[in-house]
Protein backbone atom coordinates (compact mmCIF):
# COMPACT_ATOMS: atom_id res chain seq x y z
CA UNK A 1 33.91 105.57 134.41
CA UNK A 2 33.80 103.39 131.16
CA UNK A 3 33.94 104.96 128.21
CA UNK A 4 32.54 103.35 124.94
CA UNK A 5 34.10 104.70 121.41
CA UNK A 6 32.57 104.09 118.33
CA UNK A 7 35.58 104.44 115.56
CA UNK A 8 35.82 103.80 112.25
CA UNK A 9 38.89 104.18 109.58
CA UNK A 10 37.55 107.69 108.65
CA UNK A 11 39.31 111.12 109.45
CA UNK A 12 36.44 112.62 111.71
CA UNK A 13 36.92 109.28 113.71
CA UNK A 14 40.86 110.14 114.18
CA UNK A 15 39.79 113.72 115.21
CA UNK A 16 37.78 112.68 117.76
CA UNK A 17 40.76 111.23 119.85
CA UNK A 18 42.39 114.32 121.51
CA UNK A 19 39.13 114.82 123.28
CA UNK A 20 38.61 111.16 124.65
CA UNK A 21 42.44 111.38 125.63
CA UNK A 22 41.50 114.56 127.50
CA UNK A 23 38.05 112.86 128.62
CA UNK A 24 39.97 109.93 129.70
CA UNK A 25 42.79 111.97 131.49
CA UNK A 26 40.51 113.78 133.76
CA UNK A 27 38.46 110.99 134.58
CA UNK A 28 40.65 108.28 134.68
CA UNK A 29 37.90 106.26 132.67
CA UNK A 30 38.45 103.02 131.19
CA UNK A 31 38.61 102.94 127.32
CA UNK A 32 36.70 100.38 124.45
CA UNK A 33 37.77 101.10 120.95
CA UNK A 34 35.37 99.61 119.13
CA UNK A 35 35.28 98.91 115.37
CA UNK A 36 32.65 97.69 113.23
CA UNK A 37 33.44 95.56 109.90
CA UNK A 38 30.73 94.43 107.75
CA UNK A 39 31.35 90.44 106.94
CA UNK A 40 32.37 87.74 110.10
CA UNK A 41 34.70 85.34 109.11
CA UNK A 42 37.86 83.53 111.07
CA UNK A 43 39.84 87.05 111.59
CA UNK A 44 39.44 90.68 111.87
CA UNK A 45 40.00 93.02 108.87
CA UNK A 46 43.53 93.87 108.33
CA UNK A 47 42.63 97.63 107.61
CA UNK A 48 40.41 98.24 110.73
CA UNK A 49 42.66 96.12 113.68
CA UNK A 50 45.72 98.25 112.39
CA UNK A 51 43.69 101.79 112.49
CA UNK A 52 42.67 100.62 115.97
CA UNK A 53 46.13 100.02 116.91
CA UNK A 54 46.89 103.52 115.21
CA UNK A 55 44.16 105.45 117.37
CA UNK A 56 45.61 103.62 120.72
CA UNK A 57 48.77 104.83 120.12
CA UNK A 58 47.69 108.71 119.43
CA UNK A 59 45.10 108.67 122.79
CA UNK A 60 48.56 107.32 124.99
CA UNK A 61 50.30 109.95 123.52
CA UNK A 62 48.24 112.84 124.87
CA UNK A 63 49.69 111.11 128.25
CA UNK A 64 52.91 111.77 129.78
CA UNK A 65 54.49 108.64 129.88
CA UNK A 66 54.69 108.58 133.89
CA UNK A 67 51.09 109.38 133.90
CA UNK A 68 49.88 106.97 131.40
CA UNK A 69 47.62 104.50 133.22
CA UNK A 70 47.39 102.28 129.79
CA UNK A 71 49.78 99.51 130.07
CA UNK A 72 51.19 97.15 126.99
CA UNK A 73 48.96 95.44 124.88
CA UNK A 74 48.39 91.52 126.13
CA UNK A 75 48.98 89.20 123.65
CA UNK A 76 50.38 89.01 119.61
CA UNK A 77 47.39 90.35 118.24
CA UNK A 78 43.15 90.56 118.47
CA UNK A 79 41.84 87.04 119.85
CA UNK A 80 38.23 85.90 119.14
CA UNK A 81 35.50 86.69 121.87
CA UNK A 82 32.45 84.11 122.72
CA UNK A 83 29.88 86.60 122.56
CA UNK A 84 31.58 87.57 118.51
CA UNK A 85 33.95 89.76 117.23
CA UNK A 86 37.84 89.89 118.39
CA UNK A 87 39.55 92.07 121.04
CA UNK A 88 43.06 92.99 122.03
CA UNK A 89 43.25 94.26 125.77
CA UNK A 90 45.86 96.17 127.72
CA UNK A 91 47.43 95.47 130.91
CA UNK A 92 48.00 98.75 132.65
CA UNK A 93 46.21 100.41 136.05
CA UNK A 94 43.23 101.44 133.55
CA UNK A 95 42.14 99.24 130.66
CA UNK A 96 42.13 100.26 127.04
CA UNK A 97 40.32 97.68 125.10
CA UNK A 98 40.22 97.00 121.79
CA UNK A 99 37.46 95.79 120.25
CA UNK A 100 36.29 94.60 116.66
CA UNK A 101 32.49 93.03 115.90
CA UNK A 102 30.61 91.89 112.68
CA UNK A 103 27.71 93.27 111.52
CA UNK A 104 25.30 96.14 111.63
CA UNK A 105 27.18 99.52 113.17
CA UNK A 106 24.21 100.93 115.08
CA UNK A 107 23.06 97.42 116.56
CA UNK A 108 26.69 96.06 117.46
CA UNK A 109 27.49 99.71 119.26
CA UNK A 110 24.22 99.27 121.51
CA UNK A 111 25.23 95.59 121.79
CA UNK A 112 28.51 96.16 123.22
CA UNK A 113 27.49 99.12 124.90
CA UNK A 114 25.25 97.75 127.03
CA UNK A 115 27.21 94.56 127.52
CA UNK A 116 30.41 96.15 128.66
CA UNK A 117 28.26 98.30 131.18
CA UNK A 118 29.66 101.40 129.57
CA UNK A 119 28.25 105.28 131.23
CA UNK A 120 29.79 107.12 128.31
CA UNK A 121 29.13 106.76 124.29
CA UNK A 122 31.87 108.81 122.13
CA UNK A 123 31.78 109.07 118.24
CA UNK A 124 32.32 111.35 115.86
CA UNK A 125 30.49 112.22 112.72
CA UNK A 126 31.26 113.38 108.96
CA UNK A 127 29.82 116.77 108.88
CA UNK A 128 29.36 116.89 104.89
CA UNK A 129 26.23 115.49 104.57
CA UNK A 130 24.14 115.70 107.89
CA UNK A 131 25.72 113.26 110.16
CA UNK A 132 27.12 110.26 108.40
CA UNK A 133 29.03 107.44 110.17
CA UNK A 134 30.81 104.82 108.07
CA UNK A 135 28.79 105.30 105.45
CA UNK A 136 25.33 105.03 107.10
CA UNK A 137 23.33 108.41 108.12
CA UNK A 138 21.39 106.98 110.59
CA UNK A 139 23.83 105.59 112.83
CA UNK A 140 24.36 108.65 115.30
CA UNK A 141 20.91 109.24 115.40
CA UNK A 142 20.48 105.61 116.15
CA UNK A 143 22.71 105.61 118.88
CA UNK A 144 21.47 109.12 120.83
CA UNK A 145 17.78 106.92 120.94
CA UNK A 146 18.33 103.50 121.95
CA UNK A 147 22.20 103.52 124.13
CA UNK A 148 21.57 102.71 127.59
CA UNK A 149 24.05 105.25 128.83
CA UNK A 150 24.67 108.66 127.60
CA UNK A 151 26.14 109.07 124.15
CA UNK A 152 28.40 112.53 123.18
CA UNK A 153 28.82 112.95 119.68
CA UNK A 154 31.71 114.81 118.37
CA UNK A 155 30.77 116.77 114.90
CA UNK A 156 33.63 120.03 115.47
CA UNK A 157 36.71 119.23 117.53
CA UNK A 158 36.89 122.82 118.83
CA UNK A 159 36.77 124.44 121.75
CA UNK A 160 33.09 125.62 122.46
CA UNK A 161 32.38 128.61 125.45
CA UNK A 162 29.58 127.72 126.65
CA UNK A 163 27.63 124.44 127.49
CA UNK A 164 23.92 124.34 127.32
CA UNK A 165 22.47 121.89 129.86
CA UNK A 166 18.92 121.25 129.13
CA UNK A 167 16.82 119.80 132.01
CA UNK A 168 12.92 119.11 132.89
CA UNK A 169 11.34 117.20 135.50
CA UNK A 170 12.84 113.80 135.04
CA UNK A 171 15.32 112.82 137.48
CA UNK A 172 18.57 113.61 136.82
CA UNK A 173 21.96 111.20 137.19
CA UNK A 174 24.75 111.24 139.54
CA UNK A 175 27.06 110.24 136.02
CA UNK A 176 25.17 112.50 133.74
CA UNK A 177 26.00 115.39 135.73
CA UNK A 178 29.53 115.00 136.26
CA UNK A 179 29.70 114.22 132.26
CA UNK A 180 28.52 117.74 131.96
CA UNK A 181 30.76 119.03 134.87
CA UNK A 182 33.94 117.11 132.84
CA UNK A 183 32.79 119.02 129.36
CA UNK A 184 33.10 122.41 131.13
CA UNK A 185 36.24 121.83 132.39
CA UNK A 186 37.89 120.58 129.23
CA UNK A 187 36.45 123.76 127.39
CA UNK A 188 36.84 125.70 130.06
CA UNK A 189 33.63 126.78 129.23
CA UNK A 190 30.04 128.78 131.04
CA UNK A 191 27.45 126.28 132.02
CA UNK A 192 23.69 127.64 131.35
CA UNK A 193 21.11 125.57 133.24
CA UNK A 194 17.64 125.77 131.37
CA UNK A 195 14.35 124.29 133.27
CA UNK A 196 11.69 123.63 131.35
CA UNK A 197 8.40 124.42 132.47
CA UNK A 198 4.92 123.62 131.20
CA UNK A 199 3.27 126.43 133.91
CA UNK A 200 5.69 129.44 134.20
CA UNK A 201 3.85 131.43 136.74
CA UNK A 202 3.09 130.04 140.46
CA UNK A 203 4.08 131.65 143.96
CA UNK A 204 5.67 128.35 145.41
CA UNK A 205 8.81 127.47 144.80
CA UNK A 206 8.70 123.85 142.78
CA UNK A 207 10.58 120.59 142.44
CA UNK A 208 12.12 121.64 139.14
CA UNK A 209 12.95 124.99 140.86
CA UNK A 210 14.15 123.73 143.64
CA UNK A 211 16.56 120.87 141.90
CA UNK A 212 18.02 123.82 139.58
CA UNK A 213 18.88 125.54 142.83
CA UNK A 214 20.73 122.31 144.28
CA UNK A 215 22.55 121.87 140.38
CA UNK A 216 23.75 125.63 141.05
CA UNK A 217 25.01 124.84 144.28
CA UNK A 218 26.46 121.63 142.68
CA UNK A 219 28.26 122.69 140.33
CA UNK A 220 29.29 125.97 142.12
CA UNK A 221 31.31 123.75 144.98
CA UNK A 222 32.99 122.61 142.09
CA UNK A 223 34.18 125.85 141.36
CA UNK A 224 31.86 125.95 138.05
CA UNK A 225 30.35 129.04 137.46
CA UNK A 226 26.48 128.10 136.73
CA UNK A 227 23.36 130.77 135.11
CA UNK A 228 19.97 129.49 135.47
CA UNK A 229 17.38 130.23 132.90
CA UNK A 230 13.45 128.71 132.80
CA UNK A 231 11.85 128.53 129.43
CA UNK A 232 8.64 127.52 128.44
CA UNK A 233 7.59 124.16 126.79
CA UNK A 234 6.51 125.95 123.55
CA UNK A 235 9.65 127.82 123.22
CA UNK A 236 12.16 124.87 124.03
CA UNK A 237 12.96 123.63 120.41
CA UNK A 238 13.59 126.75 119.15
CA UNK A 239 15.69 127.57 122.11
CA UNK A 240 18.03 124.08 121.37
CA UNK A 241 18.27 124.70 118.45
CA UNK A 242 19.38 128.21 118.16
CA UNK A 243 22.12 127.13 120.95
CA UNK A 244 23.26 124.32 119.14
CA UNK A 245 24.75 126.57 116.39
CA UNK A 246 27.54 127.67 119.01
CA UNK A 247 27.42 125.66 122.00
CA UNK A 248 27.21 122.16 123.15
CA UNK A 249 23.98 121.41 123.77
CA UNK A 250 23.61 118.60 126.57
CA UNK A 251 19.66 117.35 126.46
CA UNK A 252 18.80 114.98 129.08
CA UNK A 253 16.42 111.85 127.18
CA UNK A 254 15.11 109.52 129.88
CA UNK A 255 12.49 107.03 129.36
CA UNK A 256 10.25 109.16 131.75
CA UNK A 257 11.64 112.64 130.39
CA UNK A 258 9.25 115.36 128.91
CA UNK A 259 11.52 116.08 126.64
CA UNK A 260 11.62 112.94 125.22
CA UNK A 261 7.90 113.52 124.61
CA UNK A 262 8.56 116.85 122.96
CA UNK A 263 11.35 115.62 120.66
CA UNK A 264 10.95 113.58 117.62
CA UNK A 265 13.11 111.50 116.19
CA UNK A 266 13.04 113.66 113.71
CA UNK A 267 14.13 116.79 115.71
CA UNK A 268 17.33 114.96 117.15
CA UNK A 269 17.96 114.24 113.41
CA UNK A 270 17.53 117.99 112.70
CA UNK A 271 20.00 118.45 116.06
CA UNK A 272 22.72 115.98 114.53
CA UNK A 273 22.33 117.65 111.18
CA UNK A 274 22.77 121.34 112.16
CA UNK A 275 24.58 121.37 116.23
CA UNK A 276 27.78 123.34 115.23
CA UNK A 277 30.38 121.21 117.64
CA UNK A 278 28.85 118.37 120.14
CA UNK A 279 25.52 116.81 121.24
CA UNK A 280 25.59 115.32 124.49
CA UNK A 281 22.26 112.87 124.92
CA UNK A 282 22.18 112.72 128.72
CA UNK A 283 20.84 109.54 130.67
């Protein structure tokens, strides 16, 4: 697994890192830390390579040293990159990249996102005012709509009990479900498996049926104790977001997914804004 993260110099970004390190522990994922400064130029700002090199050294240190699969940093300092920006690479079993690029946040996350081939978006958010990130509101929001992979954002770093997986009739990924398998074990948390169903009644058994039976058995093997629960179409917003206040709330938004068509922008805004810990857009 590759795992992108979005940091800036800001406290919610620092609080973020105990749960990648965890993340990254379990999964023995590779690691971007990725920075975003405003203006180009011939070198990176002073402030944001030396936070990066801050936040490295707090994620190894969740590791035991004989267990950290993060080797030394290669070279004297960040070197320029062809494709723009600077980056400062590790030599270890696992790589930890850093990363710094110019320009827009939102555009330069789903820039490098895509070109490192990453299956995993972290940030966190400043809680204060909806869901800010380095000064822009949007940028989250941004992110959870346009990242080719799935994107977690991190608003409370606190333990939630329960995960809300939220699934319809799209297909659903191999990496997207062991993201959701990897959140319940780091919260040791319940896992509630909603369908959602445009036609409730019927006396055959269906394909969304019969997938939430296989996800139970899935995730049961895995010694993860599962509930099932079918809603309605009508009733699904509500339901999100009156689970969002206490739980994580993991809503799978493929191109070809009806939720997608029953979500607004607007209402993944309204999610950012009011989800009490995470949001977990699934791919």
């Amino acid at each position: 697994m590759k795992i992108l993260v979005a940091l800036d110099t800001q406290e919610y970004s620092r609080n973020i890192l105990k749960e990648v390190a965890r993340l990254a522990r379990n999964t023995l994922a590779d690691l971007v830390f990725l920075g975003i400064q405003e203006q180009g130029g011939k070198e990176p700002e002073a402030r944001l390579a030396e936070t990066l090199l801050r936040y490295r050294q707090d994620v190894c240190s969740y590791f035991d040293p004989d267990e950290l699969p993060y080797g030394e940093l290669v070279g004297p300092g960040f070197s320029a990159v062809k494709s723009g920006g600077w980056i400062l690479a590790t030599n270890g079993m696992k790589e930890l990249t850093l990363r710094i690029a110019a320009g827009t946040s939102a555009r330069q996350i789903l820039a490098v996102a895509a070109e490192s081939e990453a299956d995993l978006v972290v940030m966190g958010c400043n809680c204060t005012l909806g869901c800010e990130w380095d000064g822009e509101m949007n940028v989250p929001l941004r992110i959870a709509k346009d990242a080719p992979c799935s994107v977690l954002v991190i608003k409370q770093p606190t333990r939630a009990d329960k995960i809300v997986s939220i699934l319809d009739q799209s297909v659903v990924s191999q990496d997207s479900l062991e993201i959701v398998n990897q959140l319940v074990t780091l919260h040791e948390a319940g896992l509630k498996i909603v369908g959602v169903k445009e036609k409730m009644a019927g006396s055959r058994m269906d394909g969304l049926e019969r997938r939430m039976i296989e996800l139970v058995r899935y995730y049961n093997e895995r010694e993860v104790d599962a509930w099932v629960k079918m809603i309605h179409t009508r009733d699904v917003k509500e339901f999100v977001m009156n689970s969002s206040k206490t739980s994580i709330v993991a809503l799978w938004l493929g191109k070809q997914s009806l939720l997608r068509k029953l979500f607004s922008l607007n209402m993944v805004d309204k999610l950012l804004e009011n989800t009490g810990s995470s949001l977990l857009i699934l791919r």
